[in-house]
Protein backbone atom coordinates (compact mmCIF):
# COMPACT_ATOMS: atom_id res chain seq x y z
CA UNK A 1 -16.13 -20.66 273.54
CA UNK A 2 -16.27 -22.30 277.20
CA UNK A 3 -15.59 -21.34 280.52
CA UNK A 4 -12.52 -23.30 280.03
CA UNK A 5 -10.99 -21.42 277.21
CA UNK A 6 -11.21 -18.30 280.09
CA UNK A 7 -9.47 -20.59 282.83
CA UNK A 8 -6.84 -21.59 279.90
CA UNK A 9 -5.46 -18.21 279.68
CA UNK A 10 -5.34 -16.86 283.37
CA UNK A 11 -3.66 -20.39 284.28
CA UNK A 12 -0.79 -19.82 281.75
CA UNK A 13 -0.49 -16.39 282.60
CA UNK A 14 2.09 -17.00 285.76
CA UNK A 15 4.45 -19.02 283.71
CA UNK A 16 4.89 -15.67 281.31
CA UNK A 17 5.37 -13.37 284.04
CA UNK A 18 8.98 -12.62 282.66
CA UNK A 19 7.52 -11.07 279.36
CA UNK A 20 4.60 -9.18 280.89
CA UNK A 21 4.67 -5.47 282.61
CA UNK A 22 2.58 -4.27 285.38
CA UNK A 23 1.15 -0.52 284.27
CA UNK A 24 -2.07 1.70 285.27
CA UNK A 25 -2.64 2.98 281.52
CA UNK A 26 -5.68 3.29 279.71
CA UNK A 27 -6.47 2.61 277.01
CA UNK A 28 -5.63 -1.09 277.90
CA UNK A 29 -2.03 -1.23 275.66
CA UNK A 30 -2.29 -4.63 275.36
CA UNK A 31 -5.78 -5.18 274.50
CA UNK A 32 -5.69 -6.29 271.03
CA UNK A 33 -2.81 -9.00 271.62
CA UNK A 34 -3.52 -11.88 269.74
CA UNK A 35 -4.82 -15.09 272.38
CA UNK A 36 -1.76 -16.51 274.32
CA UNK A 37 0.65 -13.04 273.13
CA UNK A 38 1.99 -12.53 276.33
CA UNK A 39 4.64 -9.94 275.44
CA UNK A 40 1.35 -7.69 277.38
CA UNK A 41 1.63 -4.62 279.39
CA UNK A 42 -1.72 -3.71 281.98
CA UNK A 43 -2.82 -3.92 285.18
CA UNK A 44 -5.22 -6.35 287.22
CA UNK A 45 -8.28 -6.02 285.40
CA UNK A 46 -6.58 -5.23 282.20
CA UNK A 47 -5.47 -8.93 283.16
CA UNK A 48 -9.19 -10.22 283.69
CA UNK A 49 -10.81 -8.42 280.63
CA UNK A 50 -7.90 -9.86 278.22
CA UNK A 51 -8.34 -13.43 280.56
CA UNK A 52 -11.84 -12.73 278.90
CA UNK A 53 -11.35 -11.58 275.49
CA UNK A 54 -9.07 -14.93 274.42
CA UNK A 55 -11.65 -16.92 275.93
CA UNK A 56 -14.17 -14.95 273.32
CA UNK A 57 -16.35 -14.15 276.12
CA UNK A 58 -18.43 -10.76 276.24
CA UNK A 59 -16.24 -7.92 277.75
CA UNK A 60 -16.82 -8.21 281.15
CA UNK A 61 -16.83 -4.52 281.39
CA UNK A 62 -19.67 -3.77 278.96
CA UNK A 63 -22.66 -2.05 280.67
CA UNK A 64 -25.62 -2.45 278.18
CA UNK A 65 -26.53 -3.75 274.83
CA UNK A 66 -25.29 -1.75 271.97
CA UNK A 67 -21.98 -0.48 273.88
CA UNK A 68 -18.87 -0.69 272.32
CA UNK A 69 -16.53 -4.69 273.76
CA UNK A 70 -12.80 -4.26 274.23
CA UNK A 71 -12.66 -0.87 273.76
CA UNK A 72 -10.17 -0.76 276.31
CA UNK A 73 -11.66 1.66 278.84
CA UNK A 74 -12.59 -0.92 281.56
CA UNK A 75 -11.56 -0.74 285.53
CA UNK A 76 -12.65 -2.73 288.31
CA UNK A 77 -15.91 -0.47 289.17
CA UNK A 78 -17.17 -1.21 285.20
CA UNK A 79 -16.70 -4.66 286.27
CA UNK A 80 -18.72 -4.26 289.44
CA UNK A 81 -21.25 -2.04 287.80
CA UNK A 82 -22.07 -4.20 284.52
CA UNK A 83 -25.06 -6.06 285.13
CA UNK A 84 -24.46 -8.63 283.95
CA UNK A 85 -21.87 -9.95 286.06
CA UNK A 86 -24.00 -11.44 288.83
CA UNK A 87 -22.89 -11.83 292.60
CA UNK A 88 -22.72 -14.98 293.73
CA UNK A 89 -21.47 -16.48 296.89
CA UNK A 90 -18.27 -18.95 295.59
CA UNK A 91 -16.70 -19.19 292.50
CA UNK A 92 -16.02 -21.11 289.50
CA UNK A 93 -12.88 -21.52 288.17
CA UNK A 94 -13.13 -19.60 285.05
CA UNK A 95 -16.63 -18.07 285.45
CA UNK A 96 -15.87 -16.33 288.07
CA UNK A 97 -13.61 -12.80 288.74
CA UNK A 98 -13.27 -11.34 292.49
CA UNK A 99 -13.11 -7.53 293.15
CA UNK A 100 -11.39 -6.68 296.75
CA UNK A 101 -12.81 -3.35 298.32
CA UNK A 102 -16.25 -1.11 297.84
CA UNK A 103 -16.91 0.23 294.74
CA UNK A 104 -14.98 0.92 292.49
CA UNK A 105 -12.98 -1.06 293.88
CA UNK A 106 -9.25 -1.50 294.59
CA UNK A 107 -8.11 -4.93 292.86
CA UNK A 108 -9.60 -7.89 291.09
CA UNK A 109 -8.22 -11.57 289.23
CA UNK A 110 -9.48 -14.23 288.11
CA UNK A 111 -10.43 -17.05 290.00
CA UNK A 112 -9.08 -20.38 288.43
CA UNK A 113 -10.48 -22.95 291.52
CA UNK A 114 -13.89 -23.02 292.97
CA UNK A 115 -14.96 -22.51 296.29
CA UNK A 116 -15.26 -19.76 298.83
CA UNK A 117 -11.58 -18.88 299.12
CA UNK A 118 -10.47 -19.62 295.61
CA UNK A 119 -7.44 -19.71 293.84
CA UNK A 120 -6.76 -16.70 291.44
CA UNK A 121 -4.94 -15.46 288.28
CA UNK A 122 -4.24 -12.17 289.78
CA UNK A 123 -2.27 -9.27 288.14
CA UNK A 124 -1.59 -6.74 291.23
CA UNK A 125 2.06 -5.38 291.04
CA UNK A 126 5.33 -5.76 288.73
CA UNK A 127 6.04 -9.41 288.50
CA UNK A 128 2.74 -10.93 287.92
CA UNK A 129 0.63 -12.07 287.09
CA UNK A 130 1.09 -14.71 289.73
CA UNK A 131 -1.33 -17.58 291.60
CA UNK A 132 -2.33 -16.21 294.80
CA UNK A 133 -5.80 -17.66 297.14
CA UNK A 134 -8.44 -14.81 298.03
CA UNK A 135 -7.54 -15.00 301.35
CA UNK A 136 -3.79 -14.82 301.19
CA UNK A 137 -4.17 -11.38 299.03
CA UNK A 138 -5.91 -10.03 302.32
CA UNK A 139 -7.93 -7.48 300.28
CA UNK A 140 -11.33 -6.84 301.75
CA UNK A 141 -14.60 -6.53 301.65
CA UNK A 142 -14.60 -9.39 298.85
CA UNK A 143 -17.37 -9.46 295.88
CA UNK A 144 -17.23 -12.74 293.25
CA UNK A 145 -19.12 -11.58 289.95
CA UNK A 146 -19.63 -14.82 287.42
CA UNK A 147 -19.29 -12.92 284.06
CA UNK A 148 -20.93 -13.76 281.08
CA UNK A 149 -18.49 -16.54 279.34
CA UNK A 150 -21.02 -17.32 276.42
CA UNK A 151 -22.02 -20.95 277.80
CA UNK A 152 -24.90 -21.88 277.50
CA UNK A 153 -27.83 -19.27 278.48
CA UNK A 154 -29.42 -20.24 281.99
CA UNK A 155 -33.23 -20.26 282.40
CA UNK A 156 -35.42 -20.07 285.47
CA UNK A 157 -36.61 -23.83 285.92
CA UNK A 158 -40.47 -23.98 284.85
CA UNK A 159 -40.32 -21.27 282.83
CA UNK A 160 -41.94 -20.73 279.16
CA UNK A 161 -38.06 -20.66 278.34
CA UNK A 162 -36.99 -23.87 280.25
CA UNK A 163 -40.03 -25.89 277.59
CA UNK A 164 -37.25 -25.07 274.83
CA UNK A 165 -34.38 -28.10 274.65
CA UNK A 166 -31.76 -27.12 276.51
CA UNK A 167 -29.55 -28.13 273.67
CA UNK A 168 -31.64 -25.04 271.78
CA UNK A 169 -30.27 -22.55 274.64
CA UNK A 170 -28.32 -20.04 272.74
CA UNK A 171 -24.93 -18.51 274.26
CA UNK A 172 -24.23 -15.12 275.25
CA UNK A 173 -26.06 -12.16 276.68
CA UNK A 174 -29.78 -12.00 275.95
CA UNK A 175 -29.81 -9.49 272.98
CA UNK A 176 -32.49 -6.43 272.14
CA UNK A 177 -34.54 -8.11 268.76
CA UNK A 178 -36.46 -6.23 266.77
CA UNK A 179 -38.77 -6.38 263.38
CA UNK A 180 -36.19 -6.65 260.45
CA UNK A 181 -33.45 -8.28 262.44
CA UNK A 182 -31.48 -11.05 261.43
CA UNK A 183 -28.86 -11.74 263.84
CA UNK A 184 -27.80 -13.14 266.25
CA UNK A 185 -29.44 -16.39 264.41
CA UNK A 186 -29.18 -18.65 267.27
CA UNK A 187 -30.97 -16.30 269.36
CA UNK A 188 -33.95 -15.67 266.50
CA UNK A 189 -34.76 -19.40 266.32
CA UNK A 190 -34.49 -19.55 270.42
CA UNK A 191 -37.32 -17.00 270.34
CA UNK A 192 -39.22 -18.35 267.30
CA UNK A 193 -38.74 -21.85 269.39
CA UNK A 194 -40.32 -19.79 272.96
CA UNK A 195 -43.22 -18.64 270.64
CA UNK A 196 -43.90 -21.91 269.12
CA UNK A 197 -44.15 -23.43 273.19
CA UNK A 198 -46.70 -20.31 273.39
CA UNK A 199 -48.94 -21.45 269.99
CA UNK A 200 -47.72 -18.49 268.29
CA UNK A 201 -45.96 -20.09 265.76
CA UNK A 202 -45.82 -23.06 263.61
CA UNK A 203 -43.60 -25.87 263.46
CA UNK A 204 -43.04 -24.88 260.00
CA UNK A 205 -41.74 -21.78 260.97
CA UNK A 206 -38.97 -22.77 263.30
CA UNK A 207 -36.07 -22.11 260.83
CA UNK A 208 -37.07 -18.75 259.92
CA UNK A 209 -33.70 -17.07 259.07
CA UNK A 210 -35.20 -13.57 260.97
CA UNK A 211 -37.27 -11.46 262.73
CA UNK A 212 -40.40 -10.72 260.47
CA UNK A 213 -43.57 -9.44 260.96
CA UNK A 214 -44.86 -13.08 262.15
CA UNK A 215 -42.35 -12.77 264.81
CA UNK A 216 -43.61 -9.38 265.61
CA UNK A 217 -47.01 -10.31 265.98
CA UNK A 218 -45.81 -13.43 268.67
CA UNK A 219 -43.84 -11.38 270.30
CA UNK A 220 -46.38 -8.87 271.27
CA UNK A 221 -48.83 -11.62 271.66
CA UNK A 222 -47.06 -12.86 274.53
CA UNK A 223 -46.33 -10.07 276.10
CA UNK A 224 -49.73 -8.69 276.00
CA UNK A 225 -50.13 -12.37 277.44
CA UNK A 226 -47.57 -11.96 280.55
CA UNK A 227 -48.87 -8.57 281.30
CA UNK A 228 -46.30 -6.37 279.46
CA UNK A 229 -46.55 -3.34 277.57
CA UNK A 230 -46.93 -4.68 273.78
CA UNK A 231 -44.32 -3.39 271.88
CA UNK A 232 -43.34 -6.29 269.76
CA UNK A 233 -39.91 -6.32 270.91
CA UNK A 234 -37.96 -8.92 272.33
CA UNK A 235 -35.95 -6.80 275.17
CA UNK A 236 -34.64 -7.55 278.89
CA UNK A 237 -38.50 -7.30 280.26
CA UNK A 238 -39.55 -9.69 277.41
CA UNK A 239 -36.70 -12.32 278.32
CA UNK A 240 -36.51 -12.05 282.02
CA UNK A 241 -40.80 -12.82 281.73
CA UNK A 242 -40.08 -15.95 279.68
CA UNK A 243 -37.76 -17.43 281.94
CA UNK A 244 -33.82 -16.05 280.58
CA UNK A 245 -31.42 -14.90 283.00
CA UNK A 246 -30.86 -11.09 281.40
């Protein structure tokens, strides 16, 4: 999945118009359409979370690890209030959904140009979704939130992360890894990889297909190491020390 599989859908969206209904319903009816079925019934962020879900990305609505995706219960304020859509000051086409108003908000759409006053994929009344700039929709105050589209992971530049091969950076949110498991894999071997820049484990060991009690002990190595609490698990504090953008 890429940032342009996102932008794909919300730029076809307009030219379907004629098969898709504006409703406030939840559940989202049309949230398990199959990608590009746009015989779809919803509202404007039922429009960015399905923008989202046939680009494969993580459900923009999702508040921690371990909630349920797609489960069809999103707004715009679980949009706002998921932490791990981060504010930023312009968008990116694809990357990047605006929310009009204080939370919870009153609209959002998804911005398919960069920039400060992009152009968006927006969903706000019967007959859209249609292509309308920021600040033509004259909805304010404005708030861009880059979700979570499963490129690759960002790290903080010089840190024990960044020592890793960017082409090692594993995709999606930073996940909660613990003794016994085994996925997600590319995330094991990213850690196994931030442990081996550390000393804590050999080159050997790289491949390991989970987390076992070697990983355990690096783990807790480390983070006795950075000055946290040594608990052998590989959570937000552990990543966000290391150098991932939780």
């Amino acid at each position: 999945m890429t940032t342009a599989e996102v932008l794909r859908y919300a730029n076809e969206g307009p030219a379907h118009a004629a098969t898709m209904t504006y409703d406030e319903v939840r559940p989202m009816p049309s949230i398990d359409n199959a990608p590009g079925d746009f015989h779809w019934t919803g509202d404007c962020s039922c429009w960015d979370t399905t923008c989202c879900k046939w680009g494969d990305a993580p459900d923009p609505n999702r508040r921690a690890p371990g909630e349920p995706q797609y489960d069809g219960w999103g707004y715009t304020g679980t949009i706002m209030s998921n932490p791990r859509n981060k504010v930023v000051k312009v968008a990116t086409a694809g990357k990047t959904l605006v929310v009009y108003g204080v939370y919870p908000g009153v609209h959002t759409a998804v911005c398919v140009s960069d920039g400060a006053d992009p152009m968006t994929s927006s969903m706000g009344h019967p007959g859209c979704p249609e292509f309308v700039t920021v600040s033509a929709d004259g909805q304010w105050p404005v708030t861009f939130y880059d979700i979570d589209t499963g490129d690759p992971q960002e790290v903080r530049a010089g840190s024990i992360a960044a020592k890793v091969p960017s082409k090692y950076w594993p995709t999606g949110p930073a996940p909660l890894l613990s003794e016994g498991a085994t996925e997600p894999h590319d995330w094991i071997v990213f850690l196994h990889r931030i442990l081996r820049v550390e000393g804590q484990y050999p080159l050997r060991w790289w491949l390991s297909a989970g987390f076992g009690a070697r990983t355990y002990r690096g783990v807790l190595t480390v983070q006795l190491m950075l000055g946290l609490e040594g608990t052998g698990v590989a959570d937000d504090a552990f990543w966000d020390r290391v150098g991932v953008l939780v």
